[in-house]
Protein backbone atom coordinates (compact mmCIF):
# COMPACT_ATOMS: atom_id res chain seq x y z
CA UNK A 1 10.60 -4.25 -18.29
CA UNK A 2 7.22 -4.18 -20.39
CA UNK A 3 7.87 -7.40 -21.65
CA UNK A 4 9.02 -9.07 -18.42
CA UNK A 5 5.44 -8.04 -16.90
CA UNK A 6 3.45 -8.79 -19.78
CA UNK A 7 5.18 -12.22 -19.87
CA UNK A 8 4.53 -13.04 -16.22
CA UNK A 9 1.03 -11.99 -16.63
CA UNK A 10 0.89 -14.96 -19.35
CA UNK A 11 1.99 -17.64 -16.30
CA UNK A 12 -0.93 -16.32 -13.47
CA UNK A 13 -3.21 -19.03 -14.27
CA UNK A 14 0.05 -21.77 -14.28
CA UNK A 15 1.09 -19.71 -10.77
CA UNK A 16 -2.15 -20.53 -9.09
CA UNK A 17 -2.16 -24.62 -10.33
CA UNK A 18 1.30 -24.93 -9.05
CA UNK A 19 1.05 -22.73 -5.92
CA UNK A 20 -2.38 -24.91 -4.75
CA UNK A 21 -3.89 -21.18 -3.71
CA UNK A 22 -5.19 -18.71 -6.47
CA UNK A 23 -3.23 -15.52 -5.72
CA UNK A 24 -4.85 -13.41 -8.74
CA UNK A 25 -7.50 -11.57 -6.46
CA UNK A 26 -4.98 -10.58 -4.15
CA UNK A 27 -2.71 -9.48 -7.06
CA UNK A 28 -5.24 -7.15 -8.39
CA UNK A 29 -6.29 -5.60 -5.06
CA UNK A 30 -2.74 -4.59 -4.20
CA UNK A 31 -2.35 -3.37 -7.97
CA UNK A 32 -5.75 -1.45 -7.87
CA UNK A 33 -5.19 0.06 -4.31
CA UNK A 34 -1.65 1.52 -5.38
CA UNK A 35 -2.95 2.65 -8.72
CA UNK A 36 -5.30 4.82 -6.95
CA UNK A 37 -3.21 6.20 -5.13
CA UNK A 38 -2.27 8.34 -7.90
CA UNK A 39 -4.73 11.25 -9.29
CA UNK A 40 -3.30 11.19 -12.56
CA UNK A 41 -1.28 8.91 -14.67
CA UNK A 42 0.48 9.07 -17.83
CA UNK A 43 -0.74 7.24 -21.47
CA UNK A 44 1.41 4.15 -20.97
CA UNK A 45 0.77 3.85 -16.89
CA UNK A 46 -2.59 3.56 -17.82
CA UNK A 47 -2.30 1.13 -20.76
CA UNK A 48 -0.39 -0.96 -18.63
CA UNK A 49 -2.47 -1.01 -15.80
CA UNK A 50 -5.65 -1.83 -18.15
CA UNK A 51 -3.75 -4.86 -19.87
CA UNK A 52 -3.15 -6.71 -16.40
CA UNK A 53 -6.73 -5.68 -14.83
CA UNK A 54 -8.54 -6.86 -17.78
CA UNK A 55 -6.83 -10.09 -17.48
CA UNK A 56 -7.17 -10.77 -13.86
CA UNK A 57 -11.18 -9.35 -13.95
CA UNK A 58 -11.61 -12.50 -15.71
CA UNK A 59 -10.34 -14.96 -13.58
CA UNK A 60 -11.26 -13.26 -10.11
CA UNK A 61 -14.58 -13.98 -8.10
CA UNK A 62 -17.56 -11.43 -7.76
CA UNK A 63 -16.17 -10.63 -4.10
CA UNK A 64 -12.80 -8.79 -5.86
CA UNK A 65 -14.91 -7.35 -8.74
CA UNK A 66 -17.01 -5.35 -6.47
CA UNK A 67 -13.84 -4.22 -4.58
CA UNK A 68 -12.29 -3.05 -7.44
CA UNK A 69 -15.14 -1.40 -8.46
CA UNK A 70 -15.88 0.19 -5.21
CA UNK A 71 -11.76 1.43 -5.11
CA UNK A 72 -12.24 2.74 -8.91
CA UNK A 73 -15.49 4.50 -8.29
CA UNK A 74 -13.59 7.19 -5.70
CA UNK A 75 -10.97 7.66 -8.61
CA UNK A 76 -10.84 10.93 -10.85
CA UNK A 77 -9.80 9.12 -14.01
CA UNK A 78 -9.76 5.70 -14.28
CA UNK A 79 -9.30 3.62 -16.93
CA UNK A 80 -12.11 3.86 -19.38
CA UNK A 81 -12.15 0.25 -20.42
CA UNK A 82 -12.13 -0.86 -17.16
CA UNK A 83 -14.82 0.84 -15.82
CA UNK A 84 -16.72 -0.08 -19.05
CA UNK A 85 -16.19 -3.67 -18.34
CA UNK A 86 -16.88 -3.89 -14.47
CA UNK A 87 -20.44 -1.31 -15.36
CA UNK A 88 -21.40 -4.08 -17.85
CA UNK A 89 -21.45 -6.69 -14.91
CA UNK A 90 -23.21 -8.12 -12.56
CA UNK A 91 -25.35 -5.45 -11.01
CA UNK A 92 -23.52 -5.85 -7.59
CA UNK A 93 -20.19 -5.00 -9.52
CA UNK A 94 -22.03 -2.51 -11.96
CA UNK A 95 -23.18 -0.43 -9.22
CA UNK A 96 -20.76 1.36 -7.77
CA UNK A 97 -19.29 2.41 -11.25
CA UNK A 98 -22.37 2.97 -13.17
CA UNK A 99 -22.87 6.97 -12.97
CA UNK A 100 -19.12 7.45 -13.04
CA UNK A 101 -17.95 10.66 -14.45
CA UNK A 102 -15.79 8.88 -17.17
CA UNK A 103 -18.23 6.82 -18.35
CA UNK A 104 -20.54 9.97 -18.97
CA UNK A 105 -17.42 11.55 -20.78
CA UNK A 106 -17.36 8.85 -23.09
CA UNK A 107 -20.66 8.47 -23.75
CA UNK A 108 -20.84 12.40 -23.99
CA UNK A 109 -18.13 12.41 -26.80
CA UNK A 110 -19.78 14.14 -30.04
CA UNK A 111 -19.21 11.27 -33.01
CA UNK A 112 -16.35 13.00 -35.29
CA UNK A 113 -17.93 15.15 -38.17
CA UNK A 114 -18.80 14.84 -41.88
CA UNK A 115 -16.59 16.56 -44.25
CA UNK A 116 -17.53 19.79 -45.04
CA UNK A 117 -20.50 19.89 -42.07
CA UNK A 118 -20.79 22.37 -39.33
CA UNK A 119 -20.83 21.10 -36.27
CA UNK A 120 -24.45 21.49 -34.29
CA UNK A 121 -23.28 21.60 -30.72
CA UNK A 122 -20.40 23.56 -29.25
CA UNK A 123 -17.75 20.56 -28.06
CA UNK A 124 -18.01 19.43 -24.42
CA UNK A 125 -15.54 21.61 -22.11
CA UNK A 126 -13.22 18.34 -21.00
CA UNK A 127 -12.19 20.82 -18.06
CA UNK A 128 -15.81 21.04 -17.05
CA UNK A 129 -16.46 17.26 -16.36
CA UNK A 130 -12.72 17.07 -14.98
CA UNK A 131 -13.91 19.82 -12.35
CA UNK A 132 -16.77 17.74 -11.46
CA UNK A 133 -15.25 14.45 -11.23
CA UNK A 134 -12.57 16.43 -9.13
CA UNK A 135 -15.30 17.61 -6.52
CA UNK A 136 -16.36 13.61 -5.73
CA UNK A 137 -13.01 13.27 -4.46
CA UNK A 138 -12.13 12.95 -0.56
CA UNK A 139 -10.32 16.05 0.90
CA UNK A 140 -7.62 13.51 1.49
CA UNK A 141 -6.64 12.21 -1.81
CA UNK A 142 -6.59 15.56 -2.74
CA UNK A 143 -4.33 16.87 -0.45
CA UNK A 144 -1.79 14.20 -0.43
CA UNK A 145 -2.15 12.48 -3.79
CA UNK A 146 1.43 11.31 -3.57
CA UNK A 147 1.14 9.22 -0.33
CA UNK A 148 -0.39 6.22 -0.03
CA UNK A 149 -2.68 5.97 2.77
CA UNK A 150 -2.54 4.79 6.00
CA UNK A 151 -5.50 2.22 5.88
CA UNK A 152 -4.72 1.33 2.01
CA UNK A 153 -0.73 0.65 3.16
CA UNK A 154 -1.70 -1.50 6.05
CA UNK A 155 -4.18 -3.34 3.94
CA UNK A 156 -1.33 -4.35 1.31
CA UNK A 157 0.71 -5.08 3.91
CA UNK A 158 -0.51 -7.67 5.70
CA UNK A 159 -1.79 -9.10 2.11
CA UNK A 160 2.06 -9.24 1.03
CA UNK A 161 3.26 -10.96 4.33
CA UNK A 162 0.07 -12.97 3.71
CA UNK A 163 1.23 -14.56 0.37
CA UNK A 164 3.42 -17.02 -0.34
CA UNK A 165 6.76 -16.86 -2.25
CA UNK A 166 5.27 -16.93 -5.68
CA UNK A 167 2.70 -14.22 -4.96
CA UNK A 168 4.84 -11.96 -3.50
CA UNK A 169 7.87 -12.56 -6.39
CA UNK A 170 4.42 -11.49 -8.82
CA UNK A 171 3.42 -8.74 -6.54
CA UNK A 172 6.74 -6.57 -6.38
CA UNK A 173 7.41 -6.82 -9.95
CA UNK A 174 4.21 -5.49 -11.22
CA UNK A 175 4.50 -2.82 -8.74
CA UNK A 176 5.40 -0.13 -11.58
CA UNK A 177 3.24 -1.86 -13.82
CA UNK A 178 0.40 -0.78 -11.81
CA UNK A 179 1.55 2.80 -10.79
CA UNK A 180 5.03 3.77 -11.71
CA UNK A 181 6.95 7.14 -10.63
CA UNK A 182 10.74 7.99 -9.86
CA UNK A 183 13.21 6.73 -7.77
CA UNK A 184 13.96 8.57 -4.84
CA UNK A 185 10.49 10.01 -4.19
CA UNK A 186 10.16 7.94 -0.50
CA UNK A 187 12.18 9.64 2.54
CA UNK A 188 15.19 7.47 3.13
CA UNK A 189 18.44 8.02 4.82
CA UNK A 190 21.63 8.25 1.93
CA UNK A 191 24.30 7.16 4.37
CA UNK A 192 27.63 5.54 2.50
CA UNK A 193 28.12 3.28 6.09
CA UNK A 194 24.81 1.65 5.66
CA UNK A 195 25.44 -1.46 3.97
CA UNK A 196 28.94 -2.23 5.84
CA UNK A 197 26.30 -1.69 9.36
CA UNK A 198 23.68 -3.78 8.09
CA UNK A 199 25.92 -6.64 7.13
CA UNK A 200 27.85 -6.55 10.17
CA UNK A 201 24.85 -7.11 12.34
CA UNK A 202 23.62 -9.57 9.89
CA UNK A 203 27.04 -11.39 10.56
CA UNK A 204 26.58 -11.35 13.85
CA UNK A 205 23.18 -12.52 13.91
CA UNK A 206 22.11 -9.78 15.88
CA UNK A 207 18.80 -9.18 14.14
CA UNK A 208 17.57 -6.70 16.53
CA UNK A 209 20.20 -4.64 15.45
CA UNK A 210 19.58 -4.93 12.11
CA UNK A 211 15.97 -3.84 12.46
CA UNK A 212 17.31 -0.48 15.00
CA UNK A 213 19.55 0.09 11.43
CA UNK A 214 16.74 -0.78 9.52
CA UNK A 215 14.00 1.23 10.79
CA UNK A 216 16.38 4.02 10.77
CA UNK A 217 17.66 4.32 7.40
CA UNK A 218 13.82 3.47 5.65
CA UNK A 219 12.38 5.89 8.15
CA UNK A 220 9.96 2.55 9.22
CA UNK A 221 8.78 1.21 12.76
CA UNK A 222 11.00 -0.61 15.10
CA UNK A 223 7.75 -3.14 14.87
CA UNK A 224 7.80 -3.08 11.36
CA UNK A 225 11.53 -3.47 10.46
CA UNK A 226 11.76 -6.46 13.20
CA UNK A 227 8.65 -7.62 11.18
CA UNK A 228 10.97 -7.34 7.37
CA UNK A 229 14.04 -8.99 9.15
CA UNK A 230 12.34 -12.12 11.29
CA UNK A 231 10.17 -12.83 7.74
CA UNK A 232 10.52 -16.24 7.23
CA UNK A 233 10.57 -16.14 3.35
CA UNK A 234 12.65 -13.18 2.76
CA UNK A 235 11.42 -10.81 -0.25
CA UNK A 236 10.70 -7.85 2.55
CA UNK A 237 14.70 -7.62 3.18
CA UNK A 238 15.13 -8.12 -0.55
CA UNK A 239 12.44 -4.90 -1.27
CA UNK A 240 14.26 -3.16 1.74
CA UNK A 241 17.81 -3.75 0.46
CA UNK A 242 17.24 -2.81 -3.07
CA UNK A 243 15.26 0.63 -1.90
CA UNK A 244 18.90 1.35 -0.13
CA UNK A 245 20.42 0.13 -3.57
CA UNK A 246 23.15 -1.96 -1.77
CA UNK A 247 25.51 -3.61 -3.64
CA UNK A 248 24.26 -7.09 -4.67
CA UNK A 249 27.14 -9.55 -2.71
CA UNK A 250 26.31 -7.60 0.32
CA UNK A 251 22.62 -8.42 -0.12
CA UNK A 252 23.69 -12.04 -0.11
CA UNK A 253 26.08 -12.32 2.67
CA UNK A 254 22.75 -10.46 4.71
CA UNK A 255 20.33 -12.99 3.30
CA UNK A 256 22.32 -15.91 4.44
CA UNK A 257 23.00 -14.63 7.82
CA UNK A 258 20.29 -12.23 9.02
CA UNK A 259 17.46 -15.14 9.46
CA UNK A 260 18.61 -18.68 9.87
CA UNK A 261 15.15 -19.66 8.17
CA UNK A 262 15.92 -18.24 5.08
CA UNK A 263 19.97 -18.88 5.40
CA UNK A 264 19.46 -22.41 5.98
CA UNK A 265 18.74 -23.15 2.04
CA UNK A 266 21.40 -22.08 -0.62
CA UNK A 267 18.97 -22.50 -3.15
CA UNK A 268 16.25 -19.75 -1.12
CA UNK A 269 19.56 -17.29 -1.21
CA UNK A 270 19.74 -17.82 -4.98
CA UNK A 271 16.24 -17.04 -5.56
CA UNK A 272 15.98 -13.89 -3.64
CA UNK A 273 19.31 -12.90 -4.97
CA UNK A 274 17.44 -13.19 -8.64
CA UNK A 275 14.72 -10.98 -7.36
CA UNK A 276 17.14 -8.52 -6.48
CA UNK A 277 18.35 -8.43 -9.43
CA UNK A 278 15.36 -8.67 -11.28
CA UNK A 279 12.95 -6.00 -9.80
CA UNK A 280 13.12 -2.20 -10.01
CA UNK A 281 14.12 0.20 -7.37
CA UNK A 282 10.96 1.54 -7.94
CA UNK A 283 9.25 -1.06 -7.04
CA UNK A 284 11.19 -1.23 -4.04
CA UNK A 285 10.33 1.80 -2.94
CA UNK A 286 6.85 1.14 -3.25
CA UNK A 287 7.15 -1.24 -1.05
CA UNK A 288 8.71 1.01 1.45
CA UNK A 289 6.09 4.07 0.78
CA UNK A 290 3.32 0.98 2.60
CA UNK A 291 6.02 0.84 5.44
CA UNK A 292 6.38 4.48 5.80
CA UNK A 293 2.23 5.02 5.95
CA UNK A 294 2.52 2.58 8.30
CA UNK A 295 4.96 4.53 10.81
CA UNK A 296 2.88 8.03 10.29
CA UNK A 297 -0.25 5.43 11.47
CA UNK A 298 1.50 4.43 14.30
CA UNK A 299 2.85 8.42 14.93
CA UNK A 300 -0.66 9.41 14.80
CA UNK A 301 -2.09 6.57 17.21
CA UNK A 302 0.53 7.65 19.70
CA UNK A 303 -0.33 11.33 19.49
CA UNK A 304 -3.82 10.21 20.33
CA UNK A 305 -3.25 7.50 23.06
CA UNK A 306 -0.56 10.67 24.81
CA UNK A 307 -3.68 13.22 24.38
CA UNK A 308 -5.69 10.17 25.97
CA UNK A 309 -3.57 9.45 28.81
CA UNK A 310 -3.88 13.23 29.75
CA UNK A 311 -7.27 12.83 29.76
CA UNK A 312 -7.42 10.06 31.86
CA UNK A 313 -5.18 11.60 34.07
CA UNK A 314 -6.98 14.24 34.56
CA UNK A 315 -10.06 12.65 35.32
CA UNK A 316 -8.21 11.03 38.06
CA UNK A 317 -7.02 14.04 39.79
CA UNK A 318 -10.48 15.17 39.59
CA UNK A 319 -11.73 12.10 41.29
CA UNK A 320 -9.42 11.96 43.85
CA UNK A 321 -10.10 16.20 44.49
CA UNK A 322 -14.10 15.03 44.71
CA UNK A 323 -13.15 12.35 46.80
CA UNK A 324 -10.75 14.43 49.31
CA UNK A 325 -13.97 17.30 49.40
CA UNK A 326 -16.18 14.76 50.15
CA UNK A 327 -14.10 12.95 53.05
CA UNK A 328 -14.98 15.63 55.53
CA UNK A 329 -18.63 15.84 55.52
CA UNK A 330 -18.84 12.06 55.59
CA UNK A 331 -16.39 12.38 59.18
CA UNK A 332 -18.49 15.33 60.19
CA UNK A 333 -22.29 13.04 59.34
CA UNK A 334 -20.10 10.33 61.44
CA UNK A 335 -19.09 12.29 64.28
CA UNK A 336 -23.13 13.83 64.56
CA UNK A 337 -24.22 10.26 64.66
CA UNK A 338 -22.17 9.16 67.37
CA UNK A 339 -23.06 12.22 69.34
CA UNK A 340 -26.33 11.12 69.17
């Protein structure tokens, strides 16, 4: 898998000539906003990330750099190299990285002794800085360091639907490049009849079906699994299908039939059928984890707009009570006037 990513990492520059639109900046957004989303990541998740960031900070505009910067600032350990490289540029990039705790640590680190001399200094207490870079952290990546959140997923979202076929082929499989974890961490609903009733509305071209199934078993929106099945290029089903592991000729027969867009072309099937095949279920499910932030969004907005409508409601009644008390004196100031 290493090798796969490193190797498409190699073609980005070849990607953008052929594609007519440079898709690196969004590539390392969506790679830096997921990495983030973790507090801490292992030796080789780090490596890995640090490889593909370093290449893509030097091909990406000033615009990106400072984003990145300004995502990797909030982070409790990032990548030492990176942060070195975005502090030594441009002072717009440098700033929001420049008094980071890890660039302190390293700077901090005593220079390994002489043979046979005592050390001056007592060693800096790694646990000490940690606790300190812990405290800059929002109460909310702290509490719920395994979810990706709501404003980060609908960011990446509408920047995968954004991007073209190449991006997104580029995008979902450097998803685990960028932050990788275990399969089966997302919420999803293990049902043996799932594939047999996702074909079958697929077959019948009854797409709204096939989102009802859809939102069901990824735990998604209504909105947002009509969204994966009336895409007009097709990876989203292909990410959605391989998070449900379905087996692979059941894939096809839905990617020929679901959306007449993407059935029309044999040679479209083929390709998403290789991307199937070719990407992680991990990745998948990362893909799924922005869906799922997206529904407890939506979850939350309705809680609000119900506590809203109350309110509203109530306002009304007490118009209509002020209006009702005030109906009277304004017959009783008529009736005196016509007296009169």
């Amino acid at each position: 898998m290493e090798s796969a990513n490193l190797s498409s990492l190699d073609n980005l520059t070849h990607l953008g000539l052929r594609s007519g639109v440079d898709m690196r900046p969004t590539l390392l957004r969506v790679l830096t906003d997921l990495y983030v989303q973790k507090l801490t990541h292992t030796a080789d998740e780090e490596r890995h990330y640090t490889e593909l960031a370093l290449r893509l900070l030097d091909a990406v505009d000033v615009p990106t750099r400072v984003a990145v910067a300004a995502r990797l600032s909030r982070h409790l350990s990032p990548p030492v190299r990176i942060i070195e490289r975005l502090a030594a540029d441009l002072p717009d990039v440098a700033a929001p990285v420049r008094d980071h705790p890890a660039l302190r640590r390293n700077q901090m680190a005593p220079p390994a002794p002489l043979a046979g001399a005592e050390p001056d200094l007592a060693p800096i207490d790694d646990a000490e800085i940690h606790v300190e870079a812990h405290e800059e952290q929002t109460d909310a990546t702290v509490e719920e360091p395994h979810l990706i959140g709501t404003d980060v997923a609908g960011e990446l979202n509408e920047l995968f639907f954004a991007a073209d076929a190449d991006e997104r082929r580029l995008i979902l499989l450097n998803f685990e490049v960028a932050v990788p974890f275990a399969a089966g961490q997302i919420q999803l609903v293990r049902d043996a009849a799932v594939g047999r009733r996702l074909e079958s509305a697929a077959l019948t071209r009854n797409r709204e079906e096939f989102a009802q199934h859809l939102a069901q078993m990824l735990n998604i929106s209504r909105t947002q699994a009509r969204r994966v099945a009336g895409d007009e290029l097709g990876e989203p089903i292909v990410a959605a299908t391989k998070a449900l592991n379905l087996p692979r000729d059941v894939v096809y027969r839905i990617l020929l039939f679901v959306n007449t867009t993407v059935g029309h072309s044999v040679e479209r099937v083929h390709t998403l059928a290789a991307l199937y095949d070719e990407m992680t279920v991990q990745a998948a499910e990362h893909m799924v984890a922005i869906w799922q932030a997206l529904q407890r969004n939506e979850r939350a907005a309705a809680r609000h707009r119900s506590l809203f409508w109350n309110d509203e409601a109530r306002a009304r009644a007490r118009n209509a009570t002020a209006a009702v008390r005030r109906a009277p004196a304004a017959r009783r100031l008529g009736e005196r006037r016509d007296v009169s």
